[in-house]
PDB file of N, CA and C in Angstrom:
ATOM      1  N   UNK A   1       0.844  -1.182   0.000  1.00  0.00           N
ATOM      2  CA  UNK A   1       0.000   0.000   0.000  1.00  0.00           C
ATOM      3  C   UNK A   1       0.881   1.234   0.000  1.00  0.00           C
ATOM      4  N   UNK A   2       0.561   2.294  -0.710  1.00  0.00           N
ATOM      5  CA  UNK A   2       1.225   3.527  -1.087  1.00  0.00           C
ATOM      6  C   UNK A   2       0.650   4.180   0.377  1.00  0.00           C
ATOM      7  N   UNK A   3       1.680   5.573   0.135  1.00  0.00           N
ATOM      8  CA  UNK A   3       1.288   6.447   1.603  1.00  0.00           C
ATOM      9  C   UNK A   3      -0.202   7.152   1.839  1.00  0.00           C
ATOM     10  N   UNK A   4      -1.044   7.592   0.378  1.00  0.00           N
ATOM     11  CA  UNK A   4      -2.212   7.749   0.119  1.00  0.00           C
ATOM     12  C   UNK A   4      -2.890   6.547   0.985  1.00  0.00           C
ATOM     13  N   UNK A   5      -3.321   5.467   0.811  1.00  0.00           N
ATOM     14  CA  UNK A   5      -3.719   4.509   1.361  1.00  0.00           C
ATOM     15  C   UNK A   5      -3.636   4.355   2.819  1.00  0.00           C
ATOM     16  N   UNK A   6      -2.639   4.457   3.367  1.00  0.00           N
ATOM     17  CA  UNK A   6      -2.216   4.868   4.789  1.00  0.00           C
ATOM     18  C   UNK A   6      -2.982   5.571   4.907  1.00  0.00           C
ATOM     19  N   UNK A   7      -3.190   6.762   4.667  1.00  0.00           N
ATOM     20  CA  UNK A   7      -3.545   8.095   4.746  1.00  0.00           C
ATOM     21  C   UNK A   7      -5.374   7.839   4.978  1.00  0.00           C
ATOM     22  N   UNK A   8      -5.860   6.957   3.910  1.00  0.00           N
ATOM     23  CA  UNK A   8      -6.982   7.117   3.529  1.00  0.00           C
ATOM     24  C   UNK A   8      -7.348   6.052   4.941  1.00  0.00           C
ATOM     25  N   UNK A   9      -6.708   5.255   5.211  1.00  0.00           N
ATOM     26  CA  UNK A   9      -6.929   3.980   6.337  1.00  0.00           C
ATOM     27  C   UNK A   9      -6.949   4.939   7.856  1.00  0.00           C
ATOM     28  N   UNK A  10      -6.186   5.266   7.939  1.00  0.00           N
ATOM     29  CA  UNK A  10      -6.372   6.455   8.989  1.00  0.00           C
ATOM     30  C   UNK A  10      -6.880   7.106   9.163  1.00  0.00           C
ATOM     31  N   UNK A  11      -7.812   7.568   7.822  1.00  0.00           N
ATOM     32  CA  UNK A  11      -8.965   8.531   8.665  1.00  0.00           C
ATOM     33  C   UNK A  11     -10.267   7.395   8.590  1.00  0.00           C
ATOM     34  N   UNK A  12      -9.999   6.693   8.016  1.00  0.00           N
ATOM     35  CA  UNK A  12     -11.485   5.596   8.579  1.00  0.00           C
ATOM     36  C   UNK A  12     -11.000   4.804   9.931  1.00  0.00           C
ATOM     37  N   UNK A  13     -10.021   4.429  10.271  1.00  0.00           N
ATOM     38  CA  UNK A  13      -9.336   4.056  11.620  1.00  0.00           C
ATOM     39  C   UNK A  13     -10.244   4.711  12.856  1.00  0.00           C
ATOM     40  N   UNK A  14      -9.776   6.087  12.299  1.00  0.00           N
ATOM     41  CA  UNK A  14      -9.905   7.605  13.326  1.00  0.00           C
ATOM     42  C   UNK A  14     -11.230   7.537  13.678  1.00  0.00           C
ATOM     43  N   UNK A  15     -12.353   7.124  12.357  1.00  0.00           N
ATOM     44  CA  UNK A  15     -13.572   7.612  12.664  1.00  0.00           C
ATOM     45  C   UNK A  15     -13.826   6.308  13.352  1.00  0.00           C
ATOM     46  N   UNK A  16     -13.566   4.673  13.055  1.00  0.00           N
ATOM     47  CA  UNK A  16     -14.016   3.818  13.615  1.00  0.00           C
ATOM     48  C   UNK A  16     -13.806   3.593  15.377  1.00  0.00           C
ATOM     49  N   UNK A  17     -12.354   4.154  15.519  1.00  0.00           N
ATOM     50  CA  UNK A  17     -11.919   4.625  16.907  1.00  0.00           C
ATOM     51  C   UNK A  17     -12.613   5.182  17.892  1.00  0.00           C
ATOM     52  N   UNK A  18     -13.131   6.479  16.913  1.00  0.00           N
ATOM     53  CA  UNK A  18     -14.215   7.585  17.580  1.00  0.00           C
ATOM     54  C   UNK A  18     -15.521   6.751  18.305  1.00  0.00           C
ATOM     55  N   UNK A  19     -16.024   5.927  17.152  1.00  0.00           N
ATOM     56  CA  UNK A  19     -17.320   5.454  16.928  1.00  0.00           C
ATOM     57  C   UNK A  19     -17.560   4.405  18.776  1.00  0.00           C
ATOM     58  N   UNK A  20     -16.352   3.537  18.325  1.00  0.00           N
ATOM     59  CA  UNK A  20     -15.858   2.581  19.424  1.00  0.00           C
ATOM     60  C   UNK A  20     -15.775   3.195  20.707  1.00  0.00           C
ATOM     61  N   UNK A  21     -14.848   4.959  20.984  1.00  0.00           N
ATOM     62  CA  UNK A  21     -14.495   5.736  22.093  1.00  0.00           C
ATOM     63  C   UNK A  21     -15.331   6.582  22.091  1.00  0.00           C
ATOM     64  N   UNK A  22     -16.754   6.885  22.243  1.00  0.00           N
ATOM     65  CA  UNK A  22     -16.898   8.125  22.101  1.00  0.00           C
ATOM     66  C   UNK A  22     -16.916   8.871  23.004  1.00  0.00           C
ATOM     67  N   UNK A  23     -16.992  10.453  22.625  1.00  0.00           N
ATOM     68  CA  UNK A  23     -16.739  11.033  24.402  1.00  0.00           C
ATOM     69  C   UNK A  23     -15.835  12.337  23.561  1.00  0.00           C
ATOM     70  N   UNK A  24     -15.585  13.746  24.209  1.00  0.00           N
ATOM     71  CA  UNK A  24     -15.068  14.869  23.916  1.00  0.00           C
ATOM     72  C   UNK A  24     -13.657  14.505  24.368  1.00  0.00           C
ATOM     73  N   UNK A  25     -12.596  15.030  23.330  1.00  0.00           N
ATOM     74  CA  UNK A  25     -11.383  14.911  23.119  1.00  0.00           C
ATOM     75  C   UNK A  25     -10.696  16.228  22.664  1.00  0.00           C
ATOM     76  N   UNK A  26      -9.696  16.146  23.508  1.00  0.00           N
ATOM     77  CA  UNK A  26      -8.899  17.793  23.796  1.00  0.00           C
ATOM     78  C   UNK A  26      -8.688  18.391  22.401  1.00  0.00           C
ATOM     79  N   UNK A  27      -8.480  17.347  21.534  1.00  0.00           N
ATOM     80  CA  UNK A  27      -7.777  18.097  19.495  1.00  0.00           C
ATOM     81  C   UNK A  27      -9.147  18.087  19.113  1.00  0.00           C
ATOM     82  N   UNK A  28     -10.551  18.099  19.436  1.00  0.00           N
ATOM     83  CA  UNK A  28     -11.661  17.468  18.566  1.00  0.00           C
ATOM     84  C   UNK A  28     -11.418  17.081  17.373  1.00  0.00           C
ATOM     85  N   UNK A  29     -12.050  17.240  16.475  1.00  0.00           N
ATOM     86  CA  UNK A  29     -12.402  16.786  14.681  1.00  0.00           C
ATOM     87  C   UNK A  29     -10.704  16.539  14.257  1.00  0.00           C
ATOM     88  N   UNK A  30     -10.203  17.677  14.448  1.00  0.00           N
ATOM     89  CA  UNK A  30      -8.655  17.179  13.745  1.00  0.00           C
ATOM     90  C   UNK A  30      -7.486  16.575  14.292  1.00  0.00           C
ATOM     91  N   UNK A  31      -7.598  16.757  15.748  1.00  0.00           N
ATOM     92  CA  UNK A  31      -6.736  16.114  16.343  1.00  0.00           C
ATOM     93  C   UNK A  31      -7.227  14.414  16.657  1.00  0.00           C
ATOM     94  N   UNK A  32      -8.784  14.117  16.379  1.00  0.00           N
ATOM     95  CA  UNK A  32      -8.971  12.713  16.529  1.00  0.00           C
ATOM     96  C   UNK A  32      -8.274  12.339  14.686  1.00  0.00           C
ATOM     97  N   UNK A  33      -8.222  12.755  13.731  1.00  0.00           N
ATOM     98  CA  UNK A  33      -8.244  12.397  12.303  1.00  0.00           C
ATOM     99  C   UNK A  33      -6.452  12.377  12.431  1.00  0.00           C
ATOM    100  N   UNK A  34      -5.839  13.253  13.095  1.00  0.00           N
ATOM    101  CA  UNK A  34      -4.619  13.079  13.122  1.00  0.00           C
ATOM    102  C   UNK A  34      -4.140  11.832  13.705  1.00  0.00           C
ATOM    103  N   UNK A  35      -4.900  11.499  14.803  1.00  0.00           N
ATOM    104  CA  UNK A  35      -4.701  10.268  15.508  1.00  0.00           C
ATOM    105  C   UNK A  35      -5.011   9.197  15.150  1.00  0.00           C
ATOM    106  N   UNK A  36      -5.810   9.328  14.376  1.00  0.00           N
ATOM    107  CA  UNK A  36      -6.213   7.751  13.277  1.00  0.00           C
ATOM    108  C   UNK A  36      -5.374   7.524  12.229  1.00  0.00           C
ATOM    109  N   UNK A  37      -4.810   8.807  11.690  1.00  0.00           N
ATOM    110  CA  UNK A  37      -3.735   8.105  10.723  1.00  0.00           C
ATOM    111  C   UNK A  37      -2.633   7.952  11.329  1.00  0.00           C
ATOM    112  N   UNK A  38      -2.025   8.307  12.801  1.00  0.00           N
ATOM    113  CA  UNK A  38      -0.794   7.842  13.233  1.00  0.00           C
ATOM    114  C   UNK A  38      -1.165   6.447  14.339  1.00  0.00           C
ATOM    115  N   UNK A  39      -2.089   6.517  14.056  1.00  0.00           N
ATOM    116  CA  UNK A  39      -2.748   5.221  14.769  1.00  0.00           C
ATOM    117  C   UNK A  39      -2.284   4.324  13.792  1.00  0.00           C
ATOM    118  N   UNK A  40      -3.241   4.353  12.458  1.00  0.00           N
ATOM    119  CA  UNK A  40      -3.128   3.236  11.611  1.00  0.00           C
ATOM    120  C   UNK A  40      -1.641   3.121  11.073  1.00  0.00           C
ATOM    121  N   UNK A  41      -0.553   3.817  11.405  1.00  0.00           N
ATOM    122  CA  UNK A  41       0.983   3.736  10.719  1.00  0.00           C
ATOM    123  C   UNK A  41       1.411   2.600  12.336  1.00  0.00           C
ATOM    124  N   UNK A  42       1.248   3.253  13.431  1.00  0.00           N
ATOM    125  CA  UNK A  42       1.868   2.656  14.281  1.00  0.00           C
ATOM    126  C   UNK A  42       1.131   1.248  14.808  1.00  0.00           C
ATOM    127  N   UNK A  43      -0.115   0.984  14.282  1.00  0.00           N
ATOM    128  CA  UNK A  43      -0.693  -0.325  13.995  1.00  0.00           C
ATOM    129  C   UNK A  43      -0.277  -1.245  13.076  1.00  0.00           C
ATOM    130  N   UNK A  44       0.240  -0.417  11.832  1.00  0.00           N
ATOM    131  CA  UNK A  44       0.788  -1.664  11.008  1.00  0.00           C
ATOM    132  C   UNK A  44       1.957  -1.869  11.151  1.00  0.00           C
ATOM    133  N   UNK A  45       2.781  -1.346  12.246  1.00  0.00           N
ATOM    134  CA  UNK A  45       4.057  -1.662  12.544  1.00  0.00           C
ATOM    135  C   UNK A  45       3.882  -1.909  13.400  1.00  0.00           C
ATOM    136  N   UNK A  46       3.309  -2.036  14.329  1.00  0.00           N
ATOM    137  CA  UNK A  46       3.436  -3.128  15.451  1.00  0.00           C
ATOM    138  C   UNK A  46       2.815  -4.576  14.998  1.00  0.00           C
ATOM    139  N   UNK A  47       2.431  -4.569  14.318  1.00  0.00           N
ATOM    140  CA  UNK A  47       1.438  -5.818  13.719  1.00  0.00           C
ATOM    141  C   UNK A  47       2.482  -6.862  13.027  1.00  0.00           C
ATOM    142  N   UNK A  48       3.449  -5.697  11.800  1.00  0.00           N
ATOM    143  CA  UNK A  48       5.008  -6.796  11.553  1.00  0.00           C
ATOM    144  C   UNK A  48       5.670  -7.224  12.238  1.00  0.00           C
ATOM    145  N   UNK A  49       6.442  -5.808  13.069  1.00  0.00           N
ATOM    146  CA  UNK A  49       6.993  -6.339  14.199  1.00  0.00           C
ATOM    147  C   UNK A  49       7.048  -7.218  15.505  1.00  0.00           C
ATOM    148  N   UNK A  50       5.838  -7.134  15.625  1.00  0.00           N
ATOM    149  CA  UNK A  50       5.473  -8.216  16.861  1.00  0.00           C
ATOM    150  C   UNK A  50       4.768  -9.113  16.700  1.00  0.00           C
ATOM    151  N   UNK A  51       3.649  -9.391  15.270  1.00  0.00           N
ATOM    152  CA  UNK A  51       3.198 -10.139  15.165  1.00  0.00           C
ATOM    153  C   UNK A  51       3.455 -11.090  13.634  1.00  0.00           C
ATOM    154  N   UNK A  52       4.103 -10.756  13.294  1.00  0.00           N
ATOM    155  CA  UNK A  52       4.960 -11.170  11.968  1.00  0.00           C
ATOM    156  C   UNK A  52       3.826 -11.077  11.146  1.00  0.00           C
ATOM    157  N   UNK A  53       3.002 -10.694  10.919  1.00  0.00           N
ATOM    158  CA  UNK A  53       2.087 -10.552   9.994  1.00  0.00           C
ATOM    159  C   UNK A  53       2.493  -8.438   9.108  1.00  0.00           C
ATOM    160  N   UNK A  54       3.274  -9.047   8.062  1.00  0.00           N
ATOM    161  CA  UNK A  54       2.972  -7.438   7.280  1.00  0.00           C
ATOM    162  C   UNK A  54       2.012  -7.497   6.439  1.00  0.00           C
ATOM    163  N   UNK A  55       0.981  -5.621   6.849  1.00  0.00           N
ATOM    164  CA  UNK A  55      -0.078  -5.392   6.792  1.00  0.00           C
ATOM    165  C   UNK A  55       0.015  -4.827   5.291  1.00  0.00           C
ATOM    166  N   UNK A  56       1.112  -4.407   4.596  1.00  0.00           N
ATOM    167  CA  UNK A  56       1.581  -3.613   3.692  1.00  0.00           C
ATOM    168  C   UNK A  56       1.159  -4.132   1.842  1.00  0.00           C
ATOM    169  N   UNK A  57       0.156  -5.528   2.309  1.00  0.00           N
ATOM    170  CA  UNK A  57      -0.165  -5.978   1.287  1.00  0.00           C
ATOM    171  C   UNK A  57      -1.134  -5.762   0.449  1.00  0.00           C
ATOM    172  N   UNK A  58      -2.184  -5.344   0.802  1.00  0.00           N
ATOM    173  CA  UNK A  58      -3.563  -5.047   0.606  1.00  0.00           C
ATOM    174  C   UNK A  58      -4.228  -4.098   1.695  1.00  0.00           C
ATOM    175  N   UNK A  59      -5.194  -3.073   0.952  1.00  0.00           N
ATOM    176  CA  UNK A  59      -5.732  -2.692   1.523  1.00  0.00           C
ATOM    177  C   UNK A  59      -7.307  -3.083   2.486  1.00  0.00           C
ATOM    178  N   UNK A  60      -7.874  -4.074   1.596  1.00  0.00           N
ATOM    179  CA  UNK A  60      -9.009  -4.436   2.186  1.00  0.00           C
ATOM    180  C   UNK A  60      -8.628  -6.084   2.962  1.00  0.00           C
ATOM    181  N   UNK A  61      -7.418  -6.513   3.461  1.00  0.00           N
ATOM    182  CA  UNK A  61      -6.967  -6.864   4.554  1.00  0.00           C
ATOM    183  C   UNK A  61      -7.390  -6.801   5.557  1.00  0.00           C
ATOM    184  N   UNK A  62      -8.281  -7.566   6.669  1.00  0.00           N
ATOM    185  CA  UNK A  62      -8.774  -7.927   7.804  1.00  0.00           C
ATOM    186  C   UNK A  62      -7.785  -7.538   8.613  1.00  0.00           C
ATOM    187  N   UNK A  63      -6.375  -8.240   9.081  1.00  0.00           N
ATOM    188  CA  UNK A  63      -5.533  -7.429   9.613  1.00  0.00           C
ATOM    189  C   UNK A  63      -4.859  -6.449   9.686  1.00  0.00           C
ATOM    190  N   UNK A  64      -4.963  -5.853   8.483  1.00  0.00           N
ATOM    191  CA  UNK A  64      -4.585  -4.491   8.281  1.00  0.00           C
ATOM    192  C   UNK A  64      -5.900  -3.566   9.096  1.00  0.00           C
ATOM    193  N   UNK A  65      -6.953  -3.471   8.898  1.00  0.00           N
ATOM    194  CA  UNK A  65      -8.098  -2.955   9.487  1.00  0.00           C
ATOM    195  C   UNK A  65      -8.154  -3.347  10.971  1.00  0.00           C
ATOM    196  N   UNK A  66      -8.217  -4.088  11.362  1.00  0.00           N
ATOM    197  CA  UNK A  66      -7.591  -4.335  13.284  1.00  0.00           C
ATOM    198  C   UNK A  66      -6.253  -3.675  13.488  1.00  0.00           C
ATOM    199  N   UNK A  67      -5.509  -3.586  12.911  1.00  0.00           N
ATOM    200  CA  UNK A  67      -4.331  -2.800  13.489  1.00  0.00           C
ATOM    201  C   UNK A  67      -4.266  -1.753  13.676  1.00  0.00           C
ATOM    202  N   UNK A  68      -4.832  -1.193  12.345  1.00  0.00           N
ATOM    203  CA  UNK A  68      -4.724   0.120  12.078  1.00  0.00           C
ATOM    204  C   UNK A  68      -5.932   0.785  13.191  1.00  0.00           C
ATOM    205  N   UNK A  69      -7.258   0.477  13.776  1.00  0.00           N
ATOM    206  CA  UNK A  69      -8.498   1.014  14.242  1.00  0.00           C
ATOM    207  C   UNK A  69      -7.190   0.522  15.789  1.00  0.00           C
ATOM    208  N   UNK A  70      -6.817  -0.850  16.374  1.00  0.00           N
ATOM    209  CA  UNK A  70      -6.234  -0.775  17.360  1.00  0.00           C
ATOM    210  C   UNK A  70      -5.117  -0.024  17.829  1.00  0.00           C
ATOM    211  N   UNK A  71      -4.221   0.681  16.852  1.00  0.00           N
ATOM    212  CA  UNK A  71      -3.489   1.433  17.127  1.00  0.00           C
ATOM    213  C   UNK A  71      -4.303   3.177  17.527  1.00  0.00           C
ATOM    214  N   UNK A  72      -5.069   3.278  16.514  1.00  0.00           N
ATOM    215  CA  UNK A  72      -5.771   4.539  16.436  1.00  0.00           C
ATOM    216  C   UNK A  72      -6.517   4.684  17.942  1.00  0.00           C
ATOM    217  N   UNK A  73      -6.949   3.160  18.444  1.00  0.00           N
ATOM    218  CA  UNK A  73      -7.860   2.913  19.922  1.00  0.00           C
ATOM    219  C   UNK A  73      -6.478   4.042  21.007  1.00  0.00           C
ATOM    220  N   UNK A  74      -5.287   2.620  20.833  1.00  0.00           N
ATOM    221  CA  UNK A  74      -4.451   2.807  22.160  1.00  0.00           C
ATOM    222  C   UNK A  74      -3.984   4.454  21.659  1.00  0.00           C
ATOM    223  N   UNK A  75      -3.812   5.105  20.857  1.00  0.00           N
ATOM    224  CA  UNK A  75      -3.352   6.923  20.863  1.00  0.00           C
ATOM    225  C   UNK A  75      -4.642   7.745  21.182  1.00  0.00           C
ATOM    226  N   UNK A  76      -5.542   7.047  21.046  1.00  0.00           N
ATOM    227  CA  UNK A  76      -6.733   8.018  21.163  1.00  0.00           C
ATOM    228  C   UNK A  76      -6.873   8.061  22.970  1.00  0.00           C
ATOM    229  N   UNK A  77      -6.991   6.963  23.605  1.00  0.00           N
ATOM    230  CA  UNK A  77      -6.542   6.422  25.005  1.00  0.00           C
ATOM    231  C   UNK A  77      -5.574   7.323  25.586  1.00  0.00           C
ATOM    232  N   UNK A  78      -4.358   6.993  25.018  1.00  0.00           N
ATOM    233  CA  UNK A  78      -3.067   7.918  25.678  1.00  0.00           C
ATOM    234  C   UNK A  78      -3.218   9.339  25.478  1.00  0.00           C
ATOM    235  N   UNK A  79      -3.452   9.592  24.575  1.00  0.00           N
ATOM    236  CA  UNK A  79      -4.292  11.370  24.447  1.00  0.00           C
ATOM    237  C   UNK A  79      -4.977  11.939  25.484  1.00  0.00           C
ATOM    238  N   UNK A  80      -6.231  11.020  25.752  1.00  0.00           N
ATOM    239  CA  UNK A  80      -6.938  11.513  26.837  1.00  0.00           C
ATOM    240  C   UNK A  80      -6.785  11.443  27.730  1.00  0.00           C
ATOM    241  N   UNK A  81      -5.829  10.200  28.159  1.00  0.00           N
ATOM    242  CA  UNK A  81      -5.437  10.100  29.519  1.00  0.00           C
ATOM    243  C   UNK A  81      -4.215  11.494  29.834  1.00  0.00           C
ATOM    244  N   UNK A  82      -3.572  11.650  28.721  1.00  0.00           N
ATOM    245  CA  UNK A  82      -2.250  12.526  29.081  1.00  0.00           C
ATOM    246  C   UNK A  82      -2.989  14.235  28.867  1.00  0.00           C
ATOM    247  N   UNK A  83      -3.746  14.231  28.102  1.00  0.00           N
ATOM    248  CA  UNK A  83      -4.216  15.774  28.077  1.00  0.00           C
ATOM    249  C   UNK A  83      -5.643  15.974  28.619  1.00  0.00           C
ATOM    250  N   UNK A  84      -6.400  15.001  28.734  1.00  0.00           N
ATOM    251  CA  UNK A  84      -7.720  15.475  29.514  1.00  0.00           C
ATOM    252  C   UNK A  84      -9.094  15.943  28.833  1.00  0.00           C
ATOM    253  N   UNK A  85      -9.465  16.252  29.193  1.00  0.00           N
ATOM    254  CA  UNK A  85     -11.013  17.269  28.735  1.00  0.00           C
ATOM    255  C   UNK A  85     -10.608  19.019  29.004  1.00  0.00           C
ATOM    256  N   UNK A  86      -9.809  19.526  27.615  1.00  0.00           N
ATOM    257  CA  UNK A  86      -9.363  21.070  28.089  1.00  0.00           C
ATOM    258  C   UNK A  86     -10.627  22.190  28.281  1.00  0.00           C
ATOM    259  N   UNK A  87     -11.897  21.516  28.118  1.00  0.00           N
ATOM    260  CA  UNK A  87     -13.268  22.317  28.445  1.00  0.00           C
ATOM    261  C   UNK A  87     -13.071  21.886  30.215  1.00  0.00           C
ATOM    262  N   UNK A  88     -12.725  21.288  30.933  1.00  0.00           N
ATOM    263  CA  UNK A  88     -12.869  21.003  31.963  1.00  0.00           C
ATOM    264  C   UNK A  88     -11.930  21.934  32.465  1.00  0.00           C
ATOM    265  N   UNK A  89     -10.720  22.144  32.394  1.00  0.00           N
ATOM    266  CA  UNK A  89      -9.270  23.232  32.766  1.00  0.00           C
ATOM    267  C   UNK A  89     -10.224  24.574  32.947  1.00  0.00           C
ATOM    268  N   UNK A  90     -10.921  25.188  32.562  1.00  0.00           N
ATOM    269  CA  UNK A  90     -11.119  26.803  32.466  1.00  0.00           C
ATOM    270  C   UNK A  90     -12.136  26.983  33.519  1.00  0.00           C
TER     271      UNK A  90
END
């Protein structure tokens, strides 16, 4: 898969993430879309690396689509846990 593809997997990641997490998030709209495509990069590399399966073959790939939405899960997670609800701060 070209970097377009990445690209395009990450923001459906992002939204499936959302769908799965929902709830107000400190980046709203763009900082969750940012997080789905560095979700879905650091999903398909943890997926080679640790699970010897490379995702890099196809796009409509079953494991490519779990990696990519599970990576997008655990940053969307660490986001909120590390920055919060910034409507709540004021």
């Amino acid at each position: 898969m070209g970097i377009i593809s990445w690209i395009i997997l990450g923001l459906l990641a992002g939204a499936a993430a959302k769908i799965l997490l929902p709830g107000r998030d400190p980046g709203g709209l763009v900082g969750t879309t940012l997080i789905g495509i560095a979700g879905a990069f650091i999903g398909g590399w943890a997926a080679a690396k640790f699970f010897d399966h490379p995702v890099s073959k196809h796009f409509y790939d079953g494991a490519t689509w779990v990696s990519a939405i599970g990576g997008a899960l655990v940053l969307l997670i660490a986001f909120r846990l590390l920055f919060g609800n910034s409507r709540e701060h004021r």
